[in-house]
Protein backbone atom coordinates (compact mmCIF):
# COMPACT_ATOMS: atom_id res chain seq x y z
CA UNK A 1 0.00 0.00 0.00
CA UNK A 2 1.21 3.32 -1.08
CA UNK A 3 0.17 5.03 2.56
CA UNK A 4 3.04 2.98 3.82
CA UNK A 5 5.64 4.51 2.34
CA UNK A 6 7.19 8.10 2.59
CA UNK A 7 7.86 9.44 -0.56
CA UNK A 8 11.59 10.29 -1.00
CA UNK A 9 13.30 13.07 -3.35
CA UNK A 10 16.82 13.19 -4.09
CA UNK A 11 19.15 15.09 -6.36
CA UNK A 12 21.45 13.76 -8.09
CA UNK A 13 23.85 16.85 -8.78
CA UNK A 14 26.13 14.48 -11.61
CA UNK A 15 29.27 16.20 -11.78
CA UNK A 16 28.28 19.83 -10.42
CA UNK A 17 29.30 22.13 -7.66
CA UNK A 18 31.86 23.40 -5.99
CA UNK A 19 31.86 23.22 -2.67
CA UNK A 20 30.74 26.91 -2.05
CA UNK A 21 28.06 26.01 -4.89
CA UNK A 22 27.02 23.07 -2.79
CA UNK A 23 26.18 24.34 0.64
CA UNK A 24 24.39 27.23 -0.67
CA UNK A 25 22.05 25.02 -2.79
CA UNK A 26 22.06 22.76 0.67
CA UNK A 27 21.13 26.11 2.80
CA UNK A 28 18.67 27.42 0.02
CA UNK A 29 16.54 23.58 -0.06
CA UNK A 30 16.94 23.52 3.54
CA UNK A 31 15.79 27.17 4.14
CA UNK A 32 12.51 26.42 1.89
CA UNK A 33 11.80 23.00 3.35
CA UNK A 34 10.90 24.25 6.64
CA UNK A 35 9.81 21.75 9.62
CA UNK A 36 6.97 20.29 7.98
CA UNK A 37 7.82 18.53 4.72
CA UNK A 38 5.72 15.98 2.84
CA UNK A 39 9.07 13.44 1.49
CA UNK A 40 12.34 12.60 2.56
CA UNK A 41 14.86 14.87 0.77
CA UNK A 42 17.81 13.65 -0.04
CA UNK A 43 21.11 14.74 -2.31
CA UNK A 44 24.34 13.30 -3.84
CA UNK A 45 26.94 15.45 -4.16
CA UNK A 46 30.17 15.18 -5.76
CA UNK A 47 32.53 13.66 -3.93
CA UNK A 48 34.89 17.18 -3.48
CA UNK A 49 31.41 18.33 -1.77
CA UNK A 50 30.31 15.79 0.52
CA UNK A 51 32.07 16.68 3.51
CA UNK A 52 30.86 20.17 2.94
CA UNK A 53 27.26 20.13 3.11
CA UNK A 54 27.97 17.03 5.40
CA UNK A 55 27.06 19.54 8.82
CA UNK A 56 24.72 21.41 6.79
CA UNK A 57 22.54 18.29 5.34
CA UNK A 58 22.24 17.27 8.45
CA UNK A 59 21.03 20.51 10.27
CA UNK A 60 18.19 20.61 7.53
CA UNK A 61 17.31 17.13 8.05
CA UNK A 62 18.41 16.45 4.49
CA UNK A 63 19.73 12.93 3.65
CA UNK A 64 23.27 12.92 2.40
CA UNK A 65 24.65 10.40 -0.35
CA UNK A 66 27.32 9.62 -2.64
CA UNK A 67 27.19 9.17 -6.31
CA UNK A 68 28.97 5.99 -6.55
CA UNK A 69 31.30 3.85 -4.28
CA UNK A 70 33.94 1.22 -5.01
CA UNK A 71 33.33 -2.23 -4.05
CA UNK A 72 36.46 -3.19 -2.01
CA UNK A 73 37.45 -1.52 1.13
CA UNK A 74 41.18 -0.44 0.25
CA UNK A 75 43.72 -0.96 -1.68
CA UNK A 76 45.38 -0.01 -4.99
CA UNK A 77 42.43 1.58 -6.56
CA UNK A 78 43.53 4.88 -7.95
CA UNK A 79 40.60 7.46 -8.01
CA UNK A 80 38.21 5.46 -6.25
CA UNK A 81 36.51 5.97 -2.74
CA UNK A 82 35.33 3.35 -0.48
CA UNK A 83 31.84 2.41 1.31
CA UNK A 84 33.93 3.02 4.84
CA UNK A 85 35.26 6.64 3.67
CA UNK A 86 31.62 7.56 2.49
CA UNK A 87 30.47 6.51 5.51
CA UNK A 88 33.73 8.32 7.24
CA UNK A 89 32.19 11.65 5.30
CA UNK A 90 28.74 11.56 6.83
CA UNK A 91 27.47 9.78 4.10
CA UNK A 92 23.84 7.31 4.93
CA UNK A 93 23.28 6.30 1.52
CA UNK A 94 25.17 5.61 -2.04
CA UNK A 95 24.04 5.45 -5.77
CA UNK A 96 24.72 2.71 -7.20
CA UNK A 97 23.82 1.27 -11.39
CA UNK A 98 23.02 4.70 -12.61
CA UNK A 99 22.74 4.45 -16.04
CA UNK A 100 25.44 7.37 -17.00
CA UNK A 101 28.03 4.72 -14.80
CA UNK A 102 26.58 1.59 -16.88
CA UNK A 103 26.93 3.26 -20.23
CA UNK A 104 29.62 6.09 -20.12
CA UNK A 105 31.86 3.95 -17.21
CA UNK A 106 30.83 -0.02 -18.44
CA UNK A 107 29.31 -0.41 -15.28
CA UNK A 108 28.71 -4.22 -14.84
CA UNK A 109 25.64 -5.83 -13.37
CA UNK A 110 28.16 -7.86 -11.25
CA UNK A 111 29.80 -4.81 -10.18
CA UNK A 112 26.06 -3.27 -9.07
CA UNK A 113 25.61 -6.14 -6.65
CA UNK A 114 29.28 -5.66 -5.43
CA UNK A 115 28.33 -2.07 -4.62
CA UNK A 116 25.25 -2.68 -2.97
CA UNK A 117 26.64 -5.56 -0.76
CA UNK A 118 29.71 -3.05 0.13
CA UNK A 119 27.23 -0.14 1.15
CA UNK A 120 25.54 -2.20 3.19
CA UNK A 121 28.79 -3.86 4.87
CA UNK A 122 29.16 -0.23 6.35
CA UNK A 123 25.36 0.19 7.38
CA UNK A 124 24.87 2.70 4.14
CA UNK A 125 21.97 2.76 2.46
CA UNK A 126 22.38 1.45 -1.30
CA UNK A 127 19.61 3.61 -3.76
CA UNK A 128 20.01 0.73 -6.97
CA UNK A 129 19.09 2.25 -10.32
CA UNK A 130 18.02 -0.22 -12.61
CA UNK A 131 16.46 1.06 -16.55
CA UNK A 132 15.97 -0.10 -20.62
CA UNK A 133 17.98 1.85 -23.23
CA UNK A 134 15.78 3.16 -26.39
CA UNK A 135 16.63 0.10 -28.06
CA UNK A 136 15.40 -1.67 -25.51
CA UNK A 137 12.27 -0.57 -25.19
CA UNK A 138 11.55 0.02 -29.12
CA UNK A 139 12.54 -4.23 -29.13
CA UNK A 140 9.63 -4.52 -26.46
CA UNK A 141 12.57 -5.75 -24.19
CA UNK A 142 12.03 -3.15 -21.01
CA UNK A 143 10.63 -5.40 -18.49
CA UNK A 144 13.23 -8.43 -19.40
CA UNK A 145 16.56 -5.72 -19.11
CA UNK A 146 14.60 -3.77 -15.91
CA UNK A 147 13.87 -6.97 -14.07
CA UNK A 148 17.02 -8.51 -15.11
CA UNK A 149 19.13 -5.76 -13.22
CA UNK A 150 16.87 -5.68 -10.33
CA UNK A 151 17.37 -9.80 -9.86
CA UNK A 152 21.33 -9.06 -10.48
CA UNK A 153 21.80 -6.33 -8.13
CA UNK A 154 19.76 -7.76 -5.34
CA UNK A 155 21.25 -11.01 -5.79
CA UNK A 156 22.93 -13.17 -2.43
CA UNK A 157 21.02 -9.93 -0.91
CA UNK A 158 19.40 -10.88 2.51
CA UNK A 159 15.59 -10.47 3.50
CA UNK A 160 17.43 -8.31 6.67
CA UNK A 161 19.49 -6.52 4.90
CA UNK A 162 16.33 -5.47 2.06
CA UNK A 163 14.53 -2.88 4.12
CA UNK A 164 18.05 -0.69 3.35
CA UNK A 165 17.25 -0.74 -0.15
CA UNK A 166 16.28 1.95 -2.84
CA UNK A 167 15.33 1.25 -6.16
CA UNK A 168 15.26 3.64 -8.65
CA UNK A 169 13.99 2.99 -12.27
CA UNK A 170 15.47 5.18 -15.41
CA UNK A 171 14.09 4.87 -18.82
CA UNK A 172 17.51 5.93 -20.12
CA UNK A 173 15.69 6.44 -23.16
CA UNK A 174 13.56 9.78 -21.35
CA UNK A 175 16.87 11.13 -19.80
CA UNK A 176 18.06 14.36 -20.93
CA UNK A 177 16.66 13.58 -24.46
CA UNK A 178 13.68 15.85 -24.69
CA UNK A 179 11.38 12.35 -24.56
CA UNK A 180 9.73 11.78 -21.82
CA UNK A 181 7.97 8.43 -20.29
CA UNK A 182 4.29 8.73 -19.47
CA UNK A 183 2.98 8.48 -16.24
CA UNK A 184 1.51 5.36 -17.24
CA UNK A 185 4.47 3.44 -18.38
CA UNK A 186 6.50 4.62 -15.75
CA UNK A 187 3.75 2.61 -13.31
CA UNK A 188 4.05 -0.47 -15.15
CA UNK A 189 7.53 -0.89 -14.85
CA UNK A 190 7.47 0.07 -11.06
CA UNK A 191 4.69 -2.18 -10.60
CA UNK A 192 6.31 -5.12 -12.16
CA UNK A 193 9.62 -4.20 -10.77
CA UNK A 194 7.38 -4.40 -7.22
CA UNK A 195 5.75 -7.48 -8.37
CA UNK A 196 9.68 -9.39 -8.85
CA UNK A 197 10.59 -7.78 -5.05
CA UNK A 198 7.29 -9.50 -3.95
CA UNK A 199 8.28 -12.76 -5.91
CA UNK A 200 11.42 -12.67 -3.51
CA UNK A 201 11.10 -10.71 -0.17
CA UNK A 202 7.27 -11.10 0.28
CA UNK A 203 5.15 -7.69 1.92
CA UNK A 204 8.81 -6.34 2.68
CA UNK A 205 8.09 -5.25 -0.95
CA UNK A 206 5.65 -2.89 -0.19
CA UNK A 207 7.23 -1.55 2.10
CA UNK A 208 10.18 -0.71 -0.48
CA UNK A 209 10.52 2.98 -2.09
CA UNK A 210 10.83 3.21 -5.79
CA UNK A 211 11.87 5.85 -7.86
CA UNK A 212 11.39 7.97 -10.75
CA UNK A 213 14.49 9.04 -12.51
CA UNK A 214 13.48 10.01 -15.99
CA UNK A 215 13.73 13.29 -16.18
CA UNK A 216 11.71 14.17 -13.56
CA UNK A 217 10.65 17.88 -13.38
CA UNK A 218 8.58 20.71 -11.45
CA UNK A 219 5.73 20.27 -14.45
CA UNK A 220 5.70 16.60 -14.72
CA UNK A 221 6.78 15.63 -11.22
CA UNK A 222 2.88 15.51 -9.56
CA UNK A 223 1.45 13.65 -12.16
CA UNK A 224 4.35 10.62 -12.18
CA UNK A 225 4.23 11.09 -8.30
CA UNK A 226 0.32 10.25 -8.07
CA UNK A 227 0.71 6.72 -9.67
CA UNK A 228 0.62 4.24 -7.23
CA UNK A 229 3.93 2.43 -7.30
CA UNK A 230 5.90 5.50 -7.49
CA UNK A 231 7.43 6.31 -4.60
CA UNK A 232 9.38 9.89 -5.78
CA UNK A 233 12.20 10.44 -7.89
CA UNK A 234 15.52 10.42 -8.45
CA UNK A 235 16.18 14.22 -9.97
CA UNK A 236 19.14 15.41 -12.18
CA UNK A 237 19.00 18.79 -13.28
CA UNK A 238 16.06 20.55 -11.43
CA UNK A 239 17.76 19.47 -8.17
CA UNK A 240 20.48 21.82 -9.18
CA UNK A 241 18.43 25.12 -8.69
CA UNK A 242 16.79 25.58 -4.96
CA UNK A 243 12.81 26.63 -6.43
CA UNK A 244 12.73 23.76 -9.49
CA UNK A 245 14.00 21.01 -6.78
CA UNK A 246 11.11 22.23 -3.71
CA UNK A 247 9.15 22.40 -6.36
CA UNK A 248 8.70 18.49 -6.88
CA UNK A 249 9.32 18.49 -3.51
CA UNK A 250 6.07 19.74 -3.17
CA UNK A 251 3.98 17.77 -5.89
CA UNK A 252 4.75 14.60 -3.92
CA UNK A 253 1.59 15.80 -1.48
């Protein structure tokens, strides 16, 4: 049931921000959140910026992330950064199988369920994207790829360990292309992606927050946000200005 779960926003700044940049955008959301709020809000930083909006995110009540994390815990791993140092940061939760990592970074499924099993090693929260490519979808293929990736990255997971877990669901087809996915076949895929969590966790999965991350915006945010399976979104650009970001903050009423 959808009354069971609090909707949750989160920006996803990509590669944006300094860290001045960053705690003013943290201050401005914070400042126009106020006490009562109707989601979680959440952001994900770069990594130069987590540490400072760390203090900040956490004097607004606002969920701090990561982008991405490595799977092992140390070692010879030039550029990368660990579940433990996230956590180190003030970190609660990482992103993990977002598309731009899968297709600009060859992201492997087997490396998603790495990530997710190394967040959760460290008590982090993992948010697991999961989405169909164009192709994909114009081959009638979306729910094999989307459910594919969901079974992958949740694999050897744990019925304790589930409650941790995110899932957000990109139509990487509807992301920064001008195209966008209508309400109804964004619930369709979050319904059968809740249908396969049912399959293996039982009413845990309806307890479990999914996410919108196609493009989500201040004009189309309410409408995706009123369909029963989705449980808020997962927001690239609009989270980057403080009005466009409250703004969906808002529609998920």
């Amino acid at each position: 049931m959808k009354e069971r779960r609090r909707p949750l926003v989160c920006g996803n700044w990509k590669m944006n921000c300094t860290r001045a940049d960053a705690r003013a955008l943290v201050d401005g959301i914070g400042r126009g959140l106020g006490s009562s709020r109707p989601a979680d809000v959440a952001v994900a930083p770069p990594f130069t910026a987590i540490e400072a909006v760390a203090a900040a995110c956490r004097d607004h009540g606002i969920l701090l992330g990561a982008q991405d994390v490595h799977f092992e815990k140390s070692g010879a791993f030039t550029g990368a950064v660990s579940a433990g140092m996230l956590a180190d940061a003030g970190c609660v939760f990482g992103i993990v199988g977002h598309s731009e990592r899968r297709a600009l970074f060859h992201e492997t499924d087997d490396q998603v369920v790495r990530k997710t099993r190394a967040l959760l090693s460290v008590g982090l929260r993992p948010l697991v994207c999961v989405g169909e490519t164009l192709a994909e979808r114009d081959a009638d293929r979306t729910l094999e790829r989307v459910l594919g990736q969901v079974d992958a990255a949740l694999a050897g997971v744990e019925a304790a360990a589930f409650p941790s877990i995110t899932l957000a669901y990109e139509p990487v087809w509807a992301i920064g292309t001008g195209r966008n996915a209508t309400s109804a076949q964004a619930q369709e895929v979050h319904a059968a992606i809740r249908g396969r969590l049912r399959e293996r966790f039982g009413p845990l999965a309806d307890e479990t927050r999914i996410l919108y991350g196609g493009s989500m915006k201040p004009d189309n945010a309410a409408e995706l946000l009123s369909m029963p399976d989705v449980d808020g979104g997962l927001v690239g650009g609009a989270s980057l200005q403080v009005e466009p970001f409250l703004a969906i903050v808002r529609a998920s009423e």
